[in-house]
C-alpha atoms as a PDB file:
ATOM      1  CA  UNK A   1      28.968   9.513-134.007  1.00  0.00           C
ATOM      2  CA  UNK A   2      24.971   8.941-134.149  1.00  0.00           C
ATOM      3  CA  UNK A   3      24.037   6.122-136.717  1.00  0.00           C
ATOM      4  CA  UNK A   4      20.829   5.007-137.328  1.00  0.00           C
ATOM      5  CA  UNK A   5      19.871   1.269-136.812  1.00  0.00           C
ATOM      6  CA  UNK A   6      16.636  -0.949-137.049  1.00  0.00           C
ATOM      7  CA  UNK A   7      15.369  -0.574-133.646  1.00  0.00           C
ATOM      8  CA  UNK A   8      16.557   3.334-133.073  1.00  0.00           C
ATOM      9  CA  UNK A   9      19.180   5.672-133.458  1.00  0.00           C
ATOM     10  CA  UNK A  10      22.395   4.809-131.481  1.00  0.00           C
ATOM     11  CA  UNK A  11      25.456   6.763-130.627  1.00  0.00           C
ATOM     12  CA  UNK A  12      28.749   4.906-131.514  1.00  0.00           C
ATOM     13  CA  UNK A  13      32.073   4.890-130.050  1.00  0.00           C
ATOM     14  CA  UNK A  14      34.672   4.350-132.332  1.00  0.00           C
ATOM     15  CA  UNK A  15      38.538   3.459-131.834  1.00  0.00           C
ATOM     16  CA  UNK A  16      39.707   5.624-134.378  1.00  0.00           C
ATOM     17  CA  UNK A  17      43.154   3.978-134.794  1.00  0.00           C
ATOM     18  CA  UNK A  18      42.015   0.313-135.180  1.00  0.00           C
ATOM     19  CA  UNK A  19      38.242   1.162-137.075  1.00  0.00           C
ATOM     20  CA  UNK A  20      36.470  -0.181-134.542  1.00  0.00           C
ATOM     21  CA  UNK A  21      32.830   0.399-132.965  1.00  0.00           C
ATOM     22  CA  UNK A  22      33.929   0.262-128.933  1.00  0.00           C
ATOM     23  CA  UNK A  23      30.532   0.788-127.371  1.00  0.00           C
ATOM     24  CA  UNK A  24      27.096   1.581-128.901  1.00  0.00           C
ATOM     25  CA  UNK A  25      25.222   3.711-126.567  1.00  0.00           C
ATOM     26  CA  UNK A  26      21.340   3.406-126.859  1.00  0.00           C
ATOM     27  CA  UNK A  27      19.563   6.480-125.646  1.00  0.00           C
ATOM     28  CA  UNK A  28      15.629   4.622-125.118  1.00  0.00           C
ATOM     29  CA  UNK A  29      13.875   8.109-124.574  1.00  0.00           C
ATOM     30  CA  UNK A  30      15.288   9.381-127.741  1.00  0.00           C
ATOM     31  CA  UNK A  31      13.526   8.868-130.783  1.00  0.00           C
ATOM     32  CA  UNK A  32      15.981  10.527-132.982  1.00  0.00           C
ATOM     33  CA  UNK A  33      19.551  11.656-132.662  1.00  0.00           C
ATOM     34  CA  UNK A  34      20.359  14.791-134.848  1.00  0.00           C
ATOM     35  CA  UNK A  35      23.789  15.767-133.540  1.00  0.00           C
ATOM     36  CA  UNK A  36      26.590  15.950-130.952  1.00  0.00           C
ATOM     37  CA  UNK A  37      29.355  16.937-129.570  1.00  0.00           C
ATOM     38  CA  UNK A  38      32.337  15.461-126.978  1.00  0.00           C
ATOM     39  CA  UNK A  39      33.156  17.334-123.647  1.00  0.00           C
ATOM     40  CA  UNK A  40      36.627  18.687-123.435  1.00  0.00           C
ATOM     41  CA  UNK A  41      37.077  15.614-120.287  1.00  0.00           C
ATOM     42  CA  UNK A  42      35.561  12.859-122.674  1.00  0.00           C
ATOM     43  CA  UNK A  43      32.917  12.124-120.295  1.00  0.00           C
ATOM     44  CA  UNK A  44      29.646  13.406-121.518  1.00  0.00           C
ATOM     45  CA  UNK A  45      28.041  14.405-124.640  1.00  0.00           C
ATOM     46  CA  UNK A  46      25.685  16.744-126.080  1.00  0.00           C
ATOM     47  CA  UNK A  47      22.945  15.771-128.038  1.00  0.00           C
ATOM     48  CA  UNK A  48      20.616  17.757-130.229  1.00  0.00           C
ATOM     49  CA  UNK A  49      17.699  14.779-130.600  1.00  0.00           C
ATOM     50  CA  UNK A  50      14.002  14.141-130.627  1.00  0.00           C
ATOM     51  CA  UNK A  51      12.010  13.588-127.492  1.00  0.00           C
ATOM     52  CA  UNK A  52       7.655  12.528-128.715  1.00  0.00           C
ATOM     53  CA  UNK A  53       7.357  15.474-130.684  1.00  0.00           C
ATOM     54  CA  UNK A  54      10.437  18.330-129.830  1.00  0.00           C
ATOM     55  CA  UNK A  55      14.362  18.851-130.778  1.00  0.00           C
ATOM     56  CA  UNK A  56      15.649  19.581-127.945  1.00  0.00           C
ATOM     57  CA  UNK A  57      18.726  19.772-126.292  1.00  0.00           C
ATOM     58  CA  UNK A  58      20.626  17.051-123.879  1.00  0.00           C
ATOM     59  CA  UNK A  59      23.594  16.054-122.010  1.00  0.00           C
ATOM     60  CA  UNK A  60      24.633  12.504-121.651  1.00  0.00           C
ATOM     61  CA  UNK A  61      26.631  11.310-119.222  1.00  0.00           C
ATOM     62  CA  UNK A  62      28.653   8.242-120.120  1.00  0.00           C
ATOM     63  CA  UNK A  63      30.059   7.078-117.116  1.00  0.00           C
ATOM     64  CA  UNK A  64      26.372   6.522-115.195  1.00  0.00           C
ATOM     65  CA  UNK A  65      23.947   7.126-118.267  1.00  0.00           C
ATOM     66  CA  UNK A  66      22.507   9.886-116.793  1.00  0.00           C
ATOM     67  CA  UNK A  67      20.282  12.230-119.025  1.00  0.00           C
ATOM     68  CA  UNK A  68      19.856  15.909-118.723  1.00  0.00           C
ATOM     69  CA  UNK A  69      17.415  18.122-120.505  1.00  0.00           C
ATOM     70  CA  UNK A  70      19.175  21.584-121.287  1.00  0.00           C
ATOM     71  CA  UNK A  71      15.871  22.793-123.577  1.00  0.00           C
ATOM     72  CA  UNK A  72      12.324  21.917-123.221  1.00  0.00           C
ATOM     73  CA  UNK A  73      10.375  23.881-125.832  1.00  0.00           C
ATOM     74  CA  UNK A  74       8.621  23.693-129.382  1.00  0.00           C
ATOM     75  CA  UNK A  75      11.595  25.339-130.867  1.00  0.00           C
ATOM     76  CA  UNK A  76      13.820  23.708-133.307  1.00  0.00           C
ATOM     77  CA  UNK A  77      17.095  23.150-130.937  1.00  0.00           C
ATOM     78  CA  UNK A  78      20.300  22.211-132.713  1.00  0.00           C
ATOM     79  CA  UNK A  79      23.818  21.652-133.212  1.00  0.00           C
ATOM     80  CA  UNK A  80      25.218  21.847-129.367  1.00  0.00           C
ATOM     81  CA  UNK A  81      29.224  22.489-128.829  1.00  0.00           C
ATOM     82  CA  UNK A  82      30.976  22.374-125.863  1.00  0.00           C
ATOM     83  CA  UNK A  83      32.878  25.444-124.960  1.00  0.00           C
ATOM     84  CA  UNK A  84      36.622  24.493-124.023  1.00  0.00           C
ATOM     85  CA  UNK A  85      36.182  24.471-119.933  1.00  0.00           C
ATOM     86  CA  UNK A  86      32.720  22.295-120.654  1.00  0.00           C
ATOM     87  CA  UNK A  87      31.055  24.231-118.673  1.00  0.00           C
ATOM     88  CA  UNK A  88      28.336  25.800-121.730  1.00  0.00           C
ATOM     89  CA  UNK A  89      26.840  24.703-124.037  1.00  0.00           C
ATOM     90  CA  UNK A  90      25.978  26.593-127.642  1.00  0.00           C
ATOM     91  CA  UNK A  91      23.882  25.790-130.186  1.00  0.00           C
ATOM     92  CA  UNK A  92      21.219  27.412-132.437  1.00  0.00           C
ATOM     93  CA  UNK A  93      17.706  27.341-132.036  1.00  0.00           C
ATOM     94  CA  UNK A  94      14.976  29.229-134.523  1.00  0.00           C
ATOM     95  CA  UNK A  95      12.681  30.668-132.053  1.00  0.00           C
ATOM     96  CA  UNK A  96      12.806  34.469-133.203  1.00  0.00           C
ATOM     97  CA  UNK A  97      10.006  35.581-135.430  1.00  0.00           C
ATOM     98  CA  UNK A  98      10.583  37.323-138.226  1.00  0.00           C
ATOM     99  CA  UNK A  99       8.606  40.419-138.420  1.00  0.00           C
ATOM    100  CA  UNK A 100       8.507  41.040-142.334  1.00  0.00           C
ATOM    101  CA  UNK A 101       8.715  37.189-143.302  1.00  0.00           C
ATOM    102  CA  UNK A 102       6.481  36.404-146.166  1.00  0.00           C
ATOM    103  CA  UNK A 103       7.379  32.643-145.823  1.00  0.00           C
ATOM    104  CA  UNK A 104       4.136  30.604-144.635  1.00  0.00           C
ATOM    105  CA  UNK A 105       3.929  27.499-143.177  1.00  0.00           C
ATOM    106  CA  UNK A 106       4.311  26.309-139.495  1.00  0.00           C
ATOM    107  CA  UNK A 107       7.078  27.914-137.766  1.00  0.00           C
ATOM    108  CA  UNK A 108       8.285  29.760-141.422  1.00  0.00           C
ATOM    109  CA  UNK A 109       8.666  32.848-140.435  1.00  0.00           C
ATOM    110  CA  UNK A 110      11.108  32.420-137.764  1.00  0.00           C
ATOM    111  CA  UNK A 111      14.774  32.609-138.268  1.00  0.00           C
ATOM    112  CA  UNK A 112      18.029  30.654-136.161  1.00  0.00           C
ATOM    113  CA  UNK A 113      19.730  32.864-133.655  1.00  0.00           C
ATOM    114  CA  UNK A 114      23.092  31.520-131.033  1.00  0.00           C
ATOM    115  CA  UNK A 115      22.316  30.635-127.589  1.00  0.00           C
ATOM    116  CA  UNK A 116      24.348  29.576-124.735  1.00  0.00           C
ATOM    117  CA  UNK A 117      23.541  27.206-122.095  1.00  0.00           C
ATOM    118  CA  UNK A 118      25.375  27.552-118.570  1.00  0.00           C
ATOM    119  CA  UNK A 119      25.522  23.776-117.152  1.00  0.00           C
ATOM    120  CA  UNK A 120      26.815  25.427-113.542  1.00  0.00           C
ATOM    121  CA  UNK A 121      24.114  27.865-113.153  1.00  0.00           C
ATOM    122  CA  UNK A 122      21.312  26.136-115.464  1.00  0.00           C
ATOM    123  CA  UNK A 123      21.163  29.388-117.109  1.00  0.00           C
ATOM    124  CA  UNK A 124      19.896  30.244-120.822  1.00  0.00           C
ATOM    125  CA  UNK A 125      21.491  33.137-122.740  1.00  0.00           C
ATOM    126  CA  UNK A 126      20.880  34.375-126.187  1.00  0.00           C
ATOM    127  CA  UNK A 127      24.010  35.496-128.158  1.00  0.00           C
ATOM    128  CA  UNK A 128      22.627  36.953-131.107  1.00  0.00           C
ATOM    129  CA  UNK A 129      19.622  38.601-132.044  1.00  0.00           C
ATOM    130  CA  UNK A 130      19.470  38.991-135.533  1.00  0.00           C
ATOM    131  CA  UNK A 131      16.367  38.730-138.717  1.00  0.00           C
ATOM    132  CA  UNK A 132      18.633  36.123-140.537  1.00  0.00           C
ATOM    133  CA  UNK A 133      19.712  32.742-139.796  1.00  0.00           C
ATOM    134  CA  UNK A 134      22.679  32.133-137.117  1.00  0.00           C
ATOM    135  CA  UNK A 135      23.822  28.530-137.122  1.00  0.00           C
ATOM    136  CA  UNK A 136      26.887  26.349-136.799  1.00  0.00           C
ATOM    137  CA  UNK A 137      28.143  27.756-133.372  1.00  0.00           C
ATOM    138  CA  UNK A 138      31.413  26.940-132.068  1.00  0.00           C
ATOM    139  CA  UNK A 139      33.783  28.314-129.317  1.00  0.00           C
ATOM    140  CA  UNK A 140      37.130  29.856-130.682  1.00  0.00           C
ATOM    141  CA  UNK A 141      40.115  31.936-128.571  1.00  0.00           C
ATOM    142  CA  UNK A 142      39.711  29.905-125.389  1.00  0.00           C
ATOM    143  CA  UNK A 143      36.303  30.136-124.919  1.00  0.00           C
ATOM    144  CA  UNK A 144      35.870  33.938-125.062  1.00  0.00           C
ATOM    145  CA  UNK A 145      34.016  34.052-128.296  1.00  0.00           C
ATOM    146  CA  UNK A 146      31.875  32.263-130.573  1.00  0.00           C
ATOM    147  CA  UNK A 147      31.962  31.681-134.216  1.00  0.00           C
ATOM    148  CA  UNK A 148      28.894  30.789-136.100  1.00  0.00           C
ATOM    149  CA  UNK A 149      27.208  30.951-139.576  1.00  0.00           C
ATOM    150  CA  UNK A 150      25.770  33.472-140.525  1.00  0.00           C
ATOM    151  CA  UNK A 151      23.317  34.290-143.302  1.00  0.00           C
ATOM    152  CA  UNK A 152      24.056  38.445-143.199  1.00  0.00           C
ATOM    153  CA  UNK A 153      23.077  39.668-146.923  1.00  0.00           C
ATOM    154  CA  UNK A 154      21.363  36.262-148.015  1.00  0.00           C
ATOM    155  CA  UNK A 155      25.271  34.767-148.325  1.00  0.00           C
ATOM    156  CA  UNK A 156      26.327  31.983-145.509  1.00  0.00           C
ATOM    157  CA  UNK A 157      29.108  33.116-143.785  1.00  0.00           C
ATOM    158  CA  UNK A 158      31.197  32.842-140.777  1.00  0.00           C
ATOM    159  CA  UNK A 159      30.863  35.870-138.143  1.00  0.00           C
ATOM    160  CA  UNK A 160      32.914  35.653-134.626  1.00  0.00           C
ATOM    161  CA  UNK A 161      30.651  37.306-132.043  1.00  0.00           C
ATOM    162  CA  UNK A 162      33.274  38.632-128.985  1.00  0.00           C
ATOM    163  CA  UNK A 163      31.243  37.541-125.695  1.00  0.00           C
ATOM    164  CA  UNK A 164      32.067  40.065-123.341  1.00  0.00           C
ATOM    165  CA  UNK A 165      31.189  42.496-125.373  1.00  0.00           C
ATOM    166  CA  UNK A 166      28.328  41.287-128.306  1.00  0.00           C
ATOM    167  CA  UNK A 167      30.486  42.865-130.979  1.00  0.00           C
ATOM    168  CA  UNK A 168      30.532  40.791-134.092  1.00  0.00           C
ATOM    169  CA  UNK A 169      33.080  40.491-137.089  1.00  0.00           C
ATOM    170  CA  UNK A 170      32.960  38.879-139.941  1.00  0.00           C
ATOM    171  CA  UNK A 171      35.573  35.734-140.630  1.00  0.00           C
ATOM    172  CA  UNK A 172      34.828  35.140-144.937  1.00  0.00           C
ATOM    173  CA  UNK A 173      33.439  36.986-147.609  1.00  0.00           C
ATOM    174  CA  UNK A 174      33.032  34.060-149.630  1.00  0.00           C
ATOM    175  CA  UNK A 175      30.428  34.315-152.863  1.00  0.00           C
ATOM    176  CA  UNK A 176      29.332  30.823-152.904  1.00  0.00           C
ATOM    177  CA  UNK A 177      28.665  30.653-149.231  1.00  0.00           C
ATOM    178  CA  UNK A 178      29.982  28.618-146.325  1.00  0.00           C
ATOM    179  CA  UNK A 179      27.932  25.884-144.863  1.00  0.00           C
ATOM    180  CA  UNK A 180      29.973  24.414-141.813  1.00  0.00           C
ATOM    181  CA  UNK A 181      33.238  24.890-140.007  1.00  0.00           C
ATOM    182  CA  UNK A 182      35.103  23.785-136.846  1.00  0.00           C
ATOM    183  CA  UNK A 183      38.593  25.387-135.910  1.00  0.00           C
ATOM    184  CA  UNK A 184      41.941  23.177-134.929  1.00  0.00           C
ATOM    185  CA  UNK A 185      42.743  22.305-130.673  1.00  0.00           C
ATOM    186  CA  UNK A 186      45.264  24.841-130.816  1.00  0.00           C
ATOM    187  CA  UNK A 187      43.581  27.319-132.476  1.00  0.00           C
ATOM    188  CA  UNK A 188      45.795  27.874-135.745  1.00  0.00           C
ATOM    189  CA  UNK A 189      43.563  26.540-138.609  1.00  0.00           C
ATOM    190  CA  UNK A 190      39.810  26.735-139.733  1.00  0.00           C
ATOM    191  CA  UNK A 191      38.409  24.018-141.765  1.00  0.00           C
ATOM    192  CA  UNK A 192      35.521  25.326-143.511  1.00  0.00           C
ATOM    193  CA  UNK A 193      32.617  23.746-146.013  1.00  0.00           C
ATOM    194  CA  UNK A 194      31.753  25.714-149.167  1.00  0.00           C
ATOM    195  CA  UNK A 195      31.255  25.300-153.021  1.00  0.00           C
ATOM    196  CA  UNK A 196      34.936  25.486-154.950  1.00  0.00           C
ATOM    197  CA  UNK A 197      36.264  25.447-158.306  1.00  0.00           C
ATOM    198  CA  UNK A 198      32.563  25.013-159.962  1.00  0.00           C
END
């Protein structure tokens, strides 16, 4: 997990069984460390953090401390996951503009869409293209789609987008909105974030 400290943010090992911080991992040419995720083989981790002014994506490599820029842009990268083989990368990033926004400000009128990032080829894909927010992605039956948050309708959501072939369904219907989820190893349960009972 990414804590901050005095001197910088840090990413911390922990042994969950005994509650105790095995290795803190200082990242120098990070100034801020937003989020991550765990490769399937344990060895490297993907970082959504700030490098001088940009959120960008990375991949850390823990055996050699190697660094490796997936994203270099002004867009707001975030919230990488690991497909199962570790060989992609998805996360969201809000670089579509929104034609019809009336939201001002600096960077207002664009909304979140999915992307995937192809570590063997070095190769960018965008999964969704939509005029609403996409967030929260995360790799469900083996690998072969993606399910992410979805702001369809001005409710939060979760959709499962099939990548072979783009179609998208939707996962809940739930009033109050869902905010995060993750699914189980084996692929049997969802836990999901929302308001409940009030």
């Amino acid at each position: 997990f990414a804590a901050k400290t005095s001197s910088g943010d840090r990413i911390h090992i922990l042994d969950v069984k005994r509650g105790k911080i095995l290795e803190s991992i200082e990242i120098p040419q990070l100034r801020a460390i937003f989020e991550l995720d765990v490769a399937p083989d344990g060895k490297s981790i993907a970082i959504s953090a700030q490098h001088k002014m940009q959120t960008d994506i990375f991949v850390y490599h823990l055996e050699n401390g190697d660094i490796k820029r997936l994203t270099n842009d002004s867009f707001y990268d975030a919230q990488p996951r690991f497909s199962p083989e570790g060989n992609k990368v998805a996360f969201s990033s809000e670089r579509d503009e929104i034609p019809d926004s009336k939201r001002y400000g600096f960077f207002a009128n664009y909304s979140s869409d999915i992307f995937e990032y192809h570590l063997d080829t070095d190769t960018l894909l965008q999964i969704t293209h939509e005029p609403f927010n996409c967030s929260q992605p995360f790799y469900v039956q083996n690998g072969s789609q993606l399910a992410f948050v979805s702001a369809r309708n001005s409710l939060t959501n979760l959709e499962m987008i099939d990548l072979e072939n783009k179609r998208i369904t939707p996962i809940t219907n739930a009033l109050a909105g869902v905010f995060n989820a993750d699914v189980s190893l084996d692929g049997n349960y969802l836990a999901l974030s929302n308001y409940f009972d009030g």
